[in-house]
PDB file of N, CA and C in Angstrom:
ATOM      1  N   UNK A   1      72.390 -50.925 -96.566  1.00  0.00           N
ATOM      2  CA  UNK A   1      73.221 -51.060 -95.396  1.00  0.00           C
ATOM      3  C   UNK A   1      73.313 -52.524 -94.968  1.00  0.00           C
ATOM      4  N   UNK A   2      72.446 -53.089 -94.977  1.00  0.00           N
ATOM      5  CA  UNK A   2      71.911 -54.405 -94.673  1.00  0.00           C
ATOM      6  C   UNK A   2      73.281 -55.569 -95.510  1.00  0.00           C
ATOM      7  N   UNK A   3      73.225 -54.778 -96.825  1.00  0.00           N
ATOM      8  CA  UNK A   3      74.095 -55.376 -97.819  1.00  0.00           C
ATOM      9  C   UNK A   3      75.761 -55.477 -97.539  1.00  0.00           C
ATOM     10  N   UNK A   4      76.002 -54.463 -97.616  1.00  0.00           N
ATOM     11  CA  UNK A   4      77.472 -54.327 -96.854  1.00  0.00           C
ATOM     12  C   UNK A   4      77.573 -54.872 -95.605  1.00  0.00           C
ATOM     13  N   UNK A   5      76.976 -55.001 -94.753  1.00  0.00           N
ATOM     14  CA  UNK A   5      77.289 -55.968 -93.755  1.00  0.00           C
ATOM     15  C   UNK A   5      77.168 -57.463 -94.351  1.00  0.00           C
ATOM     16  N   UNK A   6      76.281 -58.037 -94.869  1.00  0.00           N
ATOM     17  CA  UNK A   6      76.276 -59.378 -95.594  1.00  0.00           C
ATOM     18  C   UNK A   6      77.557 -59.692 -96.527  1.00  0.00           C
ATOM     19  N   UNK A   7      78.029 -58.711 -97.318  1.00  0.00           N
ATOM     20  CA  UNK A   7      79.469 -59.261 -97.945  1.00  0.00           C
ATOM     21  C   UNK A   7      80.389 -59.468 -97.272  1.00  0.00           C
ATOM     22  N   UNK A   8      80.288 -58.200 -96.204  1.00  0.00           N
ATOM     23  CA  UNK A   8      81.653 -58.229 -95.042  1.00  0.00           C
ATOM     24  C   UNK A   8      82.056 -59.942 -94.723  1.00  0.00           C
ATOM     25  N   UNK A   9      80.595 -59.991 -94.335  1.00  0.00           N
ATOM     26  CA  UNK A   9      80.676 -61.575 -93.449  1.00  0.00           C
ATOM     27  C   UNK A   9      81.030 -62.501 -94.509  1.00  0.00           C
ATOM     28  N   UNK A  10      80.321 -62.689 -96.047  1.00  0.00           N
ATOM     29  CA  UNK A  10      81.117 -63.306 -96.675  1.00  0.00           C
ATOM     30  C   UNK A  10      82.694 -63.560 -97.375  1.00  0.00           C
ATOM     31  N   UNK A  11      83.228 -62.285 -97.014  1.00  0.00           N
ATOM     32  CA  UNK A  11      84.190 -62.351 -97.191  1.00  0.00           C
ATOM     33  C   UNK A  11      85.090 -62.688 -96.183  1.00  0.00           C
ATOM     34  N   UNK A  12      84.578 -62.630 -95.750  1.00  0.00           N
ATOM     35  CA  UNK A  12      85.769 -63.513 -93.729  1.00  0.00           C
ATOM     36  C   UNK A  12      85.796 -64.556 -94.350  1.00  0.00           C
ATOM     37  N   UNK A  13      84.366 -65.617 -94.301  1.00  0.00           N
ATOM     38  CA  UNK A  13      83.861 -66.625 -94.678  1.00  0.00           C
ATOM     39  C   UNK A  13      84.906 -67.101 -95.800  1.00  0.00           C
ATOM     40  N   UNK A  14      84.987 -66.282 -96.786  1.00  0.00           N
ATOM     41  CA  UNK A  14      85.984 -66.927 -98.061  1.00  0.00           C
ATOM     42  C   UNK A  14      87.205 -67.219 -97.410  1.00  0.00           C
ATOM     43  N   UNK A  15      87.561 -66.397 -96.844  1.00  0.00           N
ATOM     44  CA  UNK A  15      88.976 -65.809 -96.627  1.00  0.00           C
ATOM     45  C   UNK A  15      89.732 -67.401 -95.879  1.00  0.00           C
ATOM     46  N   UNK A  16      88.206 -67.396 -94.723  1.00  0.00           N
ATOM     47  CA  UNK A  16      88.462 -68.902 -94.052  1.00  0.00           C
ATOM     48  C   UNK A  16      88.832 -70.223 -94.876  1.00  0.00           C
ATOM     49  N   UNK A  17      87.666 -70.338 -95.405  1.00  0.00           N
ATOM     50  CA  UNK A  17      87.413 -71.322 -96.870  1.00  0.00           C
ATOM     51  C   UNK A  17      88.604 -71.833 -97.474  1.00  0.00           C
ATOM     52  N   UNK A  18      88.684 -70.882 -98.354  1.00  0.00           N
ATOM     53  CA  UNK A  18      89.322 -71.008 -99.447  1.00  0.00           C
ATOM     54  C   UNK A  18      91.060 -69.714 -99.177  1.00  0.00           C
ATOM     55  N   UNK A  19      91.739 -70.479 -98.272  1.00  0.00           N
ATOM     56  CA  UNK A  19      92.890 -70.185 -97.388  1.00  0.00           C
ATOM     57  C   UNK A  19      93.721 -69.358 -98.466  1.00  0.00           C
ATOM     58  N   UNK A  20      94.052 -68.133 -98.755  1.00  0.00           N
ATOM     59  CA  UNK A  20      94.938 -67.652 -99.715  1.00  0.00           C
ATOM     60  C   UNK A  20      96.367 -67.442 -98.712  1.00  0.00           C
ATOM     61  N   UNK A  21      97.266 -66.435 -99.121  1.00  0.00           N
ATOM     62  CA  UNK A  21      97.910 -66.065 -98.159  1.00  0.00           C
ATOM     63  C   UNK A  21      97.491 -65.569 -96.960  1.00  0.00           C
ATOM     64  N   UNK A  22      96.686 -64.189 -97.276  1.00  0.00           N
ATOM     65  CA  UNK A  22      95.680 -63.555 -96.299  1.00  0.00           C
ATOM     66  C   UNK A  22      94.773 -64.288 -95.776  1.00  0.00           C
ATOM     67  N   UNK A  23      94.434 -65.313 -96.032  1.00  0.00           N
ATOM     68  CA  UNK A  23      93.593 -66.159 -95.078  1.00  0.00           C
ATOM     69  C   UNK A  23      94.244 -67.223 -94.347  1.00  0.00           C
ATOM     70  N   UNK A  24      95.431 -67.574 -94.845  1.00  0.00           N
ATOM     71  CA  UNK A  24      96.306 -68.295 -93.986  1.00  0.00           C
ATOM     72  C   UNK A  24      96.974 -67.861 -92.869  1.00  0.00           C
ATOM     73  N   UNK A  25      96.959 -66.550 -92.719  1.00  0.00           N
ATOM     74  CA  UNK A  25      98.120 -65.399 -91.980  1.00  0.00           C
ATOM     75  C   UNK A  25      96.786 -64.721 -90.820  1.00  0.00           C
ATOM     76  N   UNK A  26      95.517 -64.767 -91.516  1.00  0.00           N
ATOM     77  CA  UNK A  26      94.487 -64.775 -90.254  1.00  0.00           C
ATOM     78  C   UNK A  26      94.087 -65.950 -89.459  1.00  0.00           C
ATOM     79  N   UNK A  27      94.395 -67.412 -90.065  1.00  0.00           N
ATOM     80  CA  UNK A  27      94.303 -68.808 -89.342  1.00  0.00           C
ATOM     81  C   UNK A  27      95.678 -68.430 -88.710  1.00  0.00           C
ATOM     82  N   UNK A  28      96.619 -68.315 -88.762  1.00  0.00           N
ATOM     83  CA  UNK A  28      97.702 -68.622 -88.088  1.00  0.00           C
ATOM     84  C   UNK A  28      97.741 -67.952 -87.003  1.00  0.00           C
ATOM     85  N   UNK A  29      97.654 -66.492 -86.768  1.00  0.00           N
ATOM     86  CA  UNK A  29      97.269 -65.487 -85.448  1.00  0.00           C
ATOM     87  C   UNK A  29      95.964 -65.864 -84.834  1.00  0.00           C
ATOM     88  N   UNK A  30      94.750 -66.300 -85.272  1.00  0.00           N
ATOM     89  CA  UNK A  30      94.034 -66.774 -84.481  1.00  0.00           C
ATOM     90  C   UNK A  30      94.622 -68.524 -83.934  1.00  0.00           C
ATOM     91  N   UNK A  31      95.005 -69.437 -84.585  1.00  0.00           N
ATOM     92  CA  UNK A  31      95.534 -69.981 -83.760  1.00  0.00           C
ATOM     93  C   UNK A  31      96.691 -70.340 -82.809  1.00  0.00           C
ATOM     94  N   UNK A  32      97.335 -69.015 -82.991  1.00  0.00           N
ATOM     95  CA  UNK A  32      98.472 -68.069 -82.008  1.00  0.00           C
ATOM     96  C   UNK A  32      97.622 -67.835 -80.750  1.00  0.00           C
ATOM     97  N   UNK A  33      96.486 -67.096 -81.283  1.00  0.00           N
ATOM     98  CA  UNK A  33      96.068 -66.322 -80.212  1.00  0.00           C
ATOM     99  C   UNK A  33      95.012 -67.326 -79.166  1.00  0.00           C
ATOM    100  N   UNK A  34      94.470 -68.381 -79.646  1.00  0.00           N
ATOM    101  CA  UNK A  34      93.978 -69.785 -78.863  1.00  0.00           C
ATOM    102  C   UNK A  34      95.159 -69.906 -77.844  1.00  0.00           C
ATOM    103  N   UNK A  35      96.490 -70.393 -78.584  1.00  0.00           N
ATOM    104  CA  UNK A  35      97.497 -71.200 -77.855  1.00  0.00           C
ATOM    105  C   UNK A  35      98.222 -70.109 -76.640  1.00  0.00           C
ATOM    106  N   UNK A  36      98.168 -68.931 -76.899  1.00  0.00           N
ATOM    107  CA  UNK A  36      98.694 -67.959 -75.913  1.00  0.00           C
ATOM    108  C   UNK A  36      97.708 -67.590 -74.832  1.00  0.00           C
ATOM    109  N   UNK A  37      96.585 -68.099 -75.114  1.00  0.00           N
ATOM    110  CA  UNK A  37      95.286 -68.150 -73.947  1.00  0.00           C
ATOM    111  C   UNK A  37      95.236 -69.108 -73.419  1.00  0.00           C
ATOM    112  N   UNK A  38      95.451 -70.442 -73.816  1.00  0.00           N
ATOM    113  CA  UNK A  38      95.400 -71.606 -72.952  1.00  0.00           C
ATOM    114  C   UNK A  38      96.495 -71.819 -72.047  1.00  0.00           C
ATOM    115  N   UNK A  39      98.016 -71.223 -72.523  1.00  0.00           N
ATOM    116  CA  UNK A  39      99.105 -71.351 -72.091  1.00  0.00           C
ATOM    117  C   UNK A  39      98.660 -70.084 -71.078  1.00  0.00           C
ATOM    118  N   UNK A  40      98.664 -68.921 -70.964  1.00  0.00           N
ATOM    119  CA  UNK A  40      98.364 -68.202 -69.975  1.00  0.00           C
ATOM    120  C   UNK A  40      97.413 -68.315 -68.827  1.00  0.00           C
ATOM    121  N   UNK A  41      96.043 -69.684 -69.204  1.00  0.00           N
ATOM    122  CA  UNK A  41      95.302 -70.051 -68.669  1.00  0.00           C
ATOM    123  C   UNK A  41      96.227 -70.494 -67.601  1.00  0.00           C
ATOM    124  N   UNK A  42      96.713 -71.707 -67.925  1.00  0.00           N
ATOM    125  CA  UNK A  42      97.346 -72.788 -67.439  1.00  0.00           C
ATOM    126  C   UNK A  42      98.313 -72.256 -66.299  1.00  0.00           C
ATOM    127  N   UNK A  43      99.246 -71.065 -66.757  1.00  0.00           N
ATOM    128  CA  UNK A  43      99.747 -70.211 -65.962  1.00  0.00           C
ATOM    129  C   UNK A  43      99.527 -69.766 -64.899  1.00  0.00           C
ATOM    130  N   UNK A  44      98.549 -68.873 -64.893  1.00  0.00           N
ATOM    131  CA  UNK A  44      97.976 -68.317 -64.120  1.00  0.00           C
ATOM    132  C   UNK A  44      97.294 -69.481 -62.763  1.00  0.00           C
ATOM    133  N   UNK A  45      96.642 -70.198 -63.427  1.00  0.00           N
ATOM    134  CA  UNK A  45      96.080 -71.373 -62.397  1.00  0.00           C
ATOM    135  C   UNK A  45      97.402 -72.320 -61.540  1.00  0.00           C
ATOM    136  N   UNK A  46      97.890 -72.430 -62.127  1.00  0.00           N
ATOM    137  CA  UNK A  46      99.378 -72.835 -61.386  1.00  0.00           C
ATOM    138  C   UNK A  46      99.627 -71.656 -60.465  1.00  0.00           C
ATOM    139  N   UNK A  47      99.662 -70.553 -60.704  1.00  0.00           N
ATOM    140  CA  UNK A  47     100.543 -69.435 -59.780  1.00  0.00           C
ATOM    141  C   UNK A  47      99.879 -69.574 -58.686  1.00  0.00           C
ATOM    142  N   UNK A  48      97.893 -69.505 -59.042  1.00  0.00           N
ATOM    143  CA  UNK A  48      97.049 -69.772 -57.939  1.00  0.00           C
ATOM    144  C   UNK A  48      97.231 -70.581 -56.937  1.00  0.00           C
ATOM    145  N   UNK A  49      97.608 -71.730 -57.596  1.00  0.00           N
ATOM    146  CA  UNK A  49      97.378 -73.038 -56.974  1.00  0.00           C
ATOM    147  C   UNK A  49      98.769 -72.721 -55.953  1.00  0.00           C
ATOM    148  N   UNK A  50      99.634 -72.116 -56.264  1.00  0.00           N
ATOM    149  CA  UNK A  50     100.688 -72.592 -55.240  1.00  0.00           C
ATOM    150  C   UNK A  50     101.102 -71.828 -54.475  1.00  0.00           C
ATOM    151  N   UNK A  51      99.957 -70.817 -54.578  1.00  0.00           N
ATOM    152  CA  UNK A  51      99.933 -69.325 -53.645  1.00  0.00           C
ATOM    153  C   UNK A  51      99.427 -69.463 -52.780  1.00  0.00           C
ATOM    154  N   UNK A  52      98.164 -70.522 -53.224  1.00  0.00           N
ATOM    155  CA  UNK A  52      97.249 -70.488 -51.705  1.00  0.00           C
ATOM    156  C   UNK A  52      97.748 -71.890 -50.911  1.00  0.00           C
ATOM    157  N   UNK A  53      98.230 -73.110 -51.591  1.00  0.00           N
ATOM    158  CA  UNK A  53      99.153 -73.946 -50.944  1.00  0.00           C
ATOM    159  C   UNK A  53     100.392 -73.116 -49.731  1.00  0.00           C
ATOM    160  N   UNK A  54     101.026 -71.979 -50.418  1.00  0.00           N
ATOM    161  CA  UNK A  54     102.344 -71.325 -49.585  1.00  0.00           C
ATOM    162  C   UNK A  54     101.587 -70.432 -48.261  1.00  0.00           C
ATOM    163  N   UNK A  55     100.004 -69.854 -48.475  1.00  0.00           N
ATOM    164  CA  UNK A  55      99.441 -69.069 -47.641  1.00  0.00           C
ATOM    165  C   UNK A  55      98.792 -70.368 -46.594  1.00  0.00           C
ATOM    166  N   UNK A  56      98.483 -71.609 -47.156  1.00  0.00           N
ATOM    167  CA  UNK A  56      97.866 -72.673 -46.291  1.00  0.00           C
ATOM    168  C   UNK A  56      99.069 -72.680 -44.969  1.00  0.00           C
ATOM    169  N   UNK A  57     100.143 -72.728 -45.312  1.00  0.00           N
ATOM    170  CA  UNK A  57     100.911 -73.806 -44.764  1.00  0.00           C
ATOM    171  C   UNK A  57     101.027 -72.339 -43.865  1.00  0.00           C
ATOM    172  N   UNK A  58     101.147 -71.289 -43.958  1.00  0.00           N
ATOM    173  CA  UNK A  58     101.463 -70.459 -43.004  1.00  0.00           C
ATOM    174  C   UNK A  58      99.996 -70.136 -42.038  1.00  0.00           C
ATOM    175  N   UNK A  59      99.095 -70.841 -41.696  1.00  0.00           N
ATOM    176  CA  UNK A  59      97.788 -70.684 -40.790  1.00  0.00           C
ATOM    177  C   UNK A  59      98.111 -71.406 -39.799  1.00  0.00           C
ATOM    178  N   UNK A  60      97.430 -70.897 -38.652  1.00  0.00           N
ATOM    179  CA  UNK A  60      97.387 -71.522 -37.322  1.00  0.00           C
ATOM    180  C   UNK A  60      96.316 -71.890 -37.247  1.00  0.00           C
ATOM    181  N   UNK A  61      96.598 -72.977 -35.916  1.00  0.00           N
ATOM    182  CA  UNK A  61      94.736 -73.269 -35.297  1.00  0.00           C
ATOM    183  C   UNK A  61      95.060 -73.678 -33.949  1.00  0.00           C
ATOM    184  N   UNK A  62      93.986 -73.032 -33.648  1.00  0.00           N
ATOM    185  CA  UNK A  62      93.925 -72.920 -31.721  1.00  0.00           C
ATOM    186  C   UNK A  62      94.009 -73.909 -31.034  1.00  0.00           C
ATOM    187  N   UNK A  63      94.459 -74.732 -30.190  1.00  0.00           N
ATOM    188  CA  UNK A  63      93.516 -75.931 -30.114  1.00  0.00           C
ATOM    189  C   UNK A  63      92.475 -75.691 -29.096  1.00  0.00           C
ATOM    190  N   UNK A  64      92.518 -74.599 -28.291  1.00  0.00           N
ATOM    191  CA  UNK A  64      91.561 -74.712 -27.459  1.00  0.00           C
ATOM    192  C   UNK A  64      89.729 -73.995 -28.166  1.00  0.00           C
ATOM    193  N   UNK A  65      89.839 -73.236 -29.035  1.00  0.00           N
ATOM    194  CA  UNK A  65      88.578 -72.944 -29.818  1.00  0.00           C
ATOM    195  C   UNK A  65      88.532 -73.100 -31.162  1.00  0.00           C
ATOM    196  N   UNK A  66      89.779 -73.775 -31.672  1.00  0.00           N
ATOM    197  CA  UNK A  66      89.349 -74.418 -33.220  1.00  0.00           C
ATOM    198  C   UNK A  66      89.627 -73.371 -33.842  1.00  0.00           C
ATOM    199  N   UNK A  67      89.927 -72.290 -33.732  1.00  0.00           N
ATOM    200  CA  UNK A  67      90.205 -70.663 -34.981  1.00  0.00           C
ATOM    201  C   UNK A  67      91.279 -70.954 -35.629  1.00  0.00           C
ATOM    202  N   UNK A  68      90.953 -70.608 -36.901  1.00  0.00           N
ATOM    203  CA  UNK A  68      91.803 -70.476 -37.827  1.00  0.00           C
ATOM    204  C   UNK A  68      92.268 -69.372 -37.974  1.00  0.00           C
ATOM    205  N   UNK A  69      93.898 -68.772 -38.151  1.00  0.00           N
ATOM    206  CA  UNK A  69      94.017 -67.241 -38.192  1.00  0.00           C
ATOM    207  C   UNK A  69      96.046 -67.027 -38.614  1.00  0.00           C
ATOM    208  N   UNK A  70      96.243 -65.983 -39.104  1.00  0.00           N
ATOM    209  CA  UNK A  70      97.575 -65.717 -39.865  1.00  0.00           C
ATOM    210  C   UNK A  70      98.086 -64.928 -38.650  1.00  0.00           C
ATOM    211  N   UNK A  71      99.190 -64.917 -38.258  1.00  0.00           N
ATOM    212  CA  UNK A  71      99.881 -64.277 -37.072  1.00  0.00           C
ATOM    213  C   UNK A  71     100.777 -65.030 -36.657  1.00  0.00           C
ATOM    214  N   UNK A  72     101.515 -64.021 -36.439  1.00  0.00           N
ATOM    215  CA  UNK A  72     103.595 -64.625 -35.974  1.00  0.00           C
ATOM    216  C   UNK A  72     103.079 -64.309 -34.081  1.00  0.00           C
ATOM    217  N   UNK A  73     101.912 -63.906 -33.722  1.00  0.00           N
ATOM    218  CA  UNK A  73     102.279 -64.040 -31.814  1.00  0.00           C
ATOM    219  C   UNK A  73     101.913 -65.773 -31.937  1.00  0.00           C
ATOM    220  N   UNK A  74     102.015 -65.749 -30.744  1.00  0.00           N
ATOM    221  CA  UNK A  74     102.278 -67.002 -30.093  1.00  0.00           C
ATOM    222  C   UNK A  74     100.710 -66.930 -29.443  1.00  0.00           C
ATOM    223  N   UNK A  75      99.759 -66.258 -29.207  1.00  0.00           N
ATOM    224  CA  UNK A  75      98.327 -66.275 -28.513  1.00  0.00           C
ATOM    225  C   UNK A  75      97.602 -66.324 -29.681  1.00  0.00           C
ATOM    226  N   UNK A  76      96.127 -66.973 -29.510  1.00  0.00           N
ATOM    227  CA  UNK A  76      94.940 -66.688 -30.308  1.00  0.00           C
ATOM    228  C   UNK A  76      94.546 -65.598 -30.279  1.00  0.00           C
ATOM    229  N   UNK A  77      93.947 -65.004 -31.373  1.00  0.00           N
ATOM    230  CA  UNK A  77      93.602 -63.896 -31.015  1.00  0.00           C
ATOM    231  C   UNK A  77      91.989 -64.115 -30.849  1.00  0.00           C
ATOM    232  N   UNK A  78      91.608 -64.915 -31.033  1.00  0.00           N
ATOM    233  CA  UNK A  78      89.659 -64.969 -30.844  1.00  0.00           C
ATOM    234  C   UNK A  78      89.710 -65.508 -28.940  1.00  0.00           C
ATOM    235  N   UNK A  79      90.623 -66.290 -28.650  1.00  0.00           N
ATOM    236  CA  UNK A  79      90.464 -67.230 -27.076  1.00  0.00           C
ATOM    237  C   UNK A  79      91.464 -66.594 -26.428  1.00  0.00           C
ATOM    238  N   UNK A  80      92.503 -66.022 -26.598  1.00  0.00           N
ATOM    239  CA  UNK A  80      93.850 -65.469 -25.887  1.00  0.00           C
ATOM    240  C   UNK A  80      94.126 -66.541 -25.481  1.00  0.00           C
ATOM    241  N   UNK A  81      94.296 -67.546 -25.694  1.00  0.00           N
ATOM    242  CA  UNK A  81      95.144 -69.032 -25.312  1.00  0.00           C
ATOM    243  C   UNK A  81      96.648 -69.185 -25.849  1.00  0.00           C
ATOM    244  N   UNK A  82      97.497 -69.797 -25.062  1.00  0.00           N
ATOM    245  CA  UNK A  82      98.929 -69.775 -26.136  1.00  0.00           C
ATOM    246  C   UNK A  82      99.207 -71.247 -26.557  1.00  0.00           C
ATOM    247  N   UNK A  83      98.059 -72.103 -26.292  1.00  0.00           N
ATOM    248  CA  UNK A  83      98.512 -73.407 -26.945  1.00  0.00           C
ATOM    249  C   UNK A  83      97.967 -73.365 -28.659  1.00  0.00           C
ATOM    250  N   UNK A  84      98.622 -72.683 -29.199  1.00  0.00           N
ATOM    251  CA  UNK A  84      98.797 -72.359 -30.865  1.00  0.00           C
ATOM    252  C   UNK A  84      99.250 -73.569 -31.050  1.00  0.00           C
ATOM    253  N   UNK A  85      99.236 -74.364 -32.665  1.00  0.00           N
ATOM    254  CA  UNK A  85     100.172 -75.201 -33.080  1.00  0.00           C
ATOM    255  C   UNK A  85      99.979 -74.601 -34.627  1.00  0.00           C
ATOM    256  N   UNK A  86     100.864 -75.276 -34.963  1.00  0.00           N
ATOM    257  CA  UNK A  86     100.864 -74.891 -36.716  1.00  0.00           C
ATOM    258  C   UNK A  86     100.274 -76.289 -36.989  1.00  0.00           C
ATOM    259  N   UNK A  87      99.786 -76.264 -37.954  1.00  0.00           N
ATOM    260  CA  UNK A  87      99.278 -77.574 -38.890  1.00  0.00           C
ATOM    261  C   UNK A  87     100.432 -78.456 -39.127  1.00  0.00           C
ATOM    262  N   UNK A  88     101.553 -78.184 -39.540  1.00  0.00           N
ATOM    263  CA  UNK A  88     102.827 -79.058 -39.943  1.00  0.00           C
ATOM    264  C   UNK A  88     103.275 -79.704 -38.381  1.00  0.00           C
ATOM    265  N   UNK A  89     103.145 -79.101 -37.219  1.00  0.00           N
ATOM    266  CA  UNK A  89     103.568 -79.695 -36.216  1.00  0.00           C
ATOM    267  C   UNK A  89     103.092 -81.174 -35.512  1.00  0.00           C
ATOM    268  N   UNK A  90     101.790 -81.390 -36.034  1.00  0.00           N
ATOM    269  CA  UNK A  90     101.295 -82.589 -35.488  1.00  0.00           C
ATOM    270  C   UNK A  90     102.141 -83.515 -36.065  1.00  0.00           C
ATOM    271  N   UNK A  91     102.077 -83.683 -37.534  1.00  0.00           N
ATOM    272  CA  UNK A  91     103.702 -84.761 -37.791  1.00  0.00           C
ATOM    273  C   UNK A  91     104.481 -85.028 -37.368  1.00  0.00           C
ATOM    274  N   UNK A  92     105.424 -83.743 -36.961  1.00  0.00           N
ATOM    275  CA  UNK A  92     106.757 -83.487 -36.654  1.00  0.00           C
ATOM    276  C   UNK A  92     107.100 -83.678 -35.023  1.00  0.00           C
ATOM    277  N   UNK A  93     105.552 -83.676 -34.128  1.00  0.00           N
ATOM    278  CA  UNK A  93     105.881 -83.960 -33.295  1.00  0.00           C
ATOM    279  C   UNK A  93     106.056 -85.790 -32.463  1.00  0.00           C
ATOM    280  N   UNK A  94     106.961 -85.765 -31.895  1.00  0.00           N
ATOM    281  CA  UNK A  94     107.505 -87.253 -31.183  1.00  0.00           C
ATOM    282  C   UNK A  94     106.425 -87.667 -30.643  1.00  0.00           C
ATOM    283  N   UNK A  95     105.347 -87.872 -31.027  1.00  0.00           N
ATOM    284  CA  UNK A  95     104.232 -89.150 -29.995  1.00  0.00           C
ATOM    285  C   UNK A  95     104.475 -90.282 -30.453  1.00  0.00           C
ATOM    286  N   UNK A  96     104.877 -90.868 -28.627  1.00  0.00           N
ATOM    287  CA  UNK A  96     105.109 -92.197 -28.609  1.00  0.00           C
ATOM    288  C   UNK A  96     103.627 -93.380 -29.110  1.00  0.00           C
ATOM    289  N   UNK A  97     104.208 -94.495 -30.558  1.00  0.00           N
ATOM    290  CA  UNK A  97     102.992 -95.100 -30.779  1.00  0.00           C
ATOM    291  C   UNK A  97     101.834 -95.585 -29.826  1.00  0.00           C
ATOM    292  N   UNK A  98     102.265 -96.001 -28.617  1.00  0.00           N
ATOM    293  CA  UNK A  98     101.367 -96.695 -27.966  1.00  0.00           C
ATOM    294  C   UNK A  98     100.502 -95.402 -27.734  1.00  0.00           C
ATOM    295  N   UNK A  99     100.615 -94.455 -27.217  1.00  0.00           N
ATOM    296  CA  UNK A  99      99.732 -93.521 -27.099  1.00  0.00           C
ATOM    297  C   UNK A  99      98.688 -92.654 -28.090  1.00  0.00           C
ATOM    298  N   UNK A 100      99.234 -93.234 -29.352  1.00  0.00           N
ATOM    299  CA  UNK A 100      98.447 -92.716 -30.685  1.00  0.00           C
ATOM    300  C   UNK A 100      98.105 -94.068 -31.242  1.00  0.00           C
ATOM    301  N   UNK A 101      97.979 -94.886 -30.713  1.00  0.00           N
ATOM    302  CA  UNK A 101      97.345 -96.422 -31.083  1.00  0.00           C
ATOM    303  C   UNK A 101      96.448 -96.679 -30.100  1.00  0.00           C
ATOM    304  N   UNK A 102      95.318 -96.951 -31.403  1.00  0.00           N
ATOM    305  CA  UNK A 102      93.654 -97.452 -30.580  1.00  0.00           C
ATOM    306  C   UNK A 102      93.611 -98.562 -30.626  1.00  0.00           C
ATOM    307  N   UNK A 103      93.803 -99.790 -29.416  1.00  0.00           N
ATOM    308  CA  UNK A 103      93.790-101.086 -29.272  1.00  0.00           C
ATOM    309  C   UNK A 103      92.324-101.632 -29.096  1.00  0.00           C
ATOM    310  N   UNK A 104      91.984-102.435 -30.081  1.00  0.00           N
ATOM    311  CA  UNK A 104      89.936-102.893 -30.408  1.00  0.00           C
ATOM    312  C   UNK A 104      90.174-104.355 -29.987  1.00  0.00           C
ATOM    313  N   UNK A 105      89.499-104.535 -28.927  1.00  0.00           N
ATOM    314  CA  UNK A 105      89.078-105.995 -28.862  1.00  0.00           C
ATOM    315  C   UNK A 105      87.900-106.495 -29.330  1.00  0.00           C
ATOM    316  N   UNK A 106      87.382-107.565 -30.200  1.00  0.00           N
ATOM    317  CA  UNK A 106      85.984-108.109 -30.246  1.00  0.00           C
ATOM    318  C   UNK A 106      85.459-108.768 -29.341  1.00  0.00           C
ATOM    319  N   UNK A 107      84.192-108.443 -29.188  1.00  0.00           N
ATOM    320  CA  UNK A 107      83.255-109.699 -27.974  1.00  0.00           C
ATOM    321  C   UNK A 107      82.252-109.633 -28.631  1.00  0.00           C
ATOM    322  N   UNK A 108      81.652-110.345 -28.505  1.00  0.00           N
ATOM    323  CA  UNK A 108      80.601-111.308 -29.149  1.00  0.00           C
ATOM    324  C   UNK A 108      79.308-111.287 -27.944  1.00  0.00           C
ATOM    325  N   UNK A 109      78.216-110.481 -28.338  1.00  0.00           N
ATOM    326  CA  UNK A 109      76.678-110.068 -27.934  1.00  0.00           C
ATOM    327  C   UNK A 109      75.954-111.104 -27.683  1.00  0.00           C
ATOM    328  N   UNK A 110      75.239-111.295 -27.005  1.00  0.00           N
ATOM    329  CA  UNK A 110      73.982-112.213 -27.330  1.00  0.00           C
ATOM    330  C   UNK A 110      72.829-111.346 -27.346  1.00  0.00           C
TER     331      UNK A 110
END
């Protein structure tokens, strides 16, 4: 029994080796079957990536307790507060520079 399993394996082994047709036609589907795994890899991690980018952009945050949370009301639901903002709004909103500019003077310690 021992035996028949030992040829089996040498005969893959040849098959690899010493490339006939039949050993060329098993290199070629195994390296089919590499390239349709990496390409599906690659796939899949992209779909990820831009699923949870499309679910980011739709989160709120409180400003009055910092919660993070998915919901079309207009209140928190952890603080019942309605000063909600979306993440994209701090950009978009008009603050005048002087008021978002930190003016540093130096002085000199002794």
């Amino acid at each position: 029994m021992y035996r028949n399993n030992t040829i089996f394996w040498l005969l893959i082994i040849f098959l690899f080796i010493f490339p006939t047709s039949i050993g060329r036609f098993f290199i070629d589907i195994a390296g089919s079957i590499i390239v349709v795994f990496l390409i599906s890899t690659l796939v899949i991690s992209g779909l990820a990536w831009f699923s949870w980018k499309k679910l980011k952009s739709n989160m709120r945050n409180c400003k009055n307790c910092g919660s993070t949370y998915f919901s079309n009301s207009e209140s928190c639901p952890i603080c019942g507060s309605k000063e909600t903002v979306n993440g994209d709004q701090y950009s978009k909103a008009n603050i005048p520079a002087s008021s978002a500019t930190i003016d540093i003077s130096a002085e000199e310690t002794e």
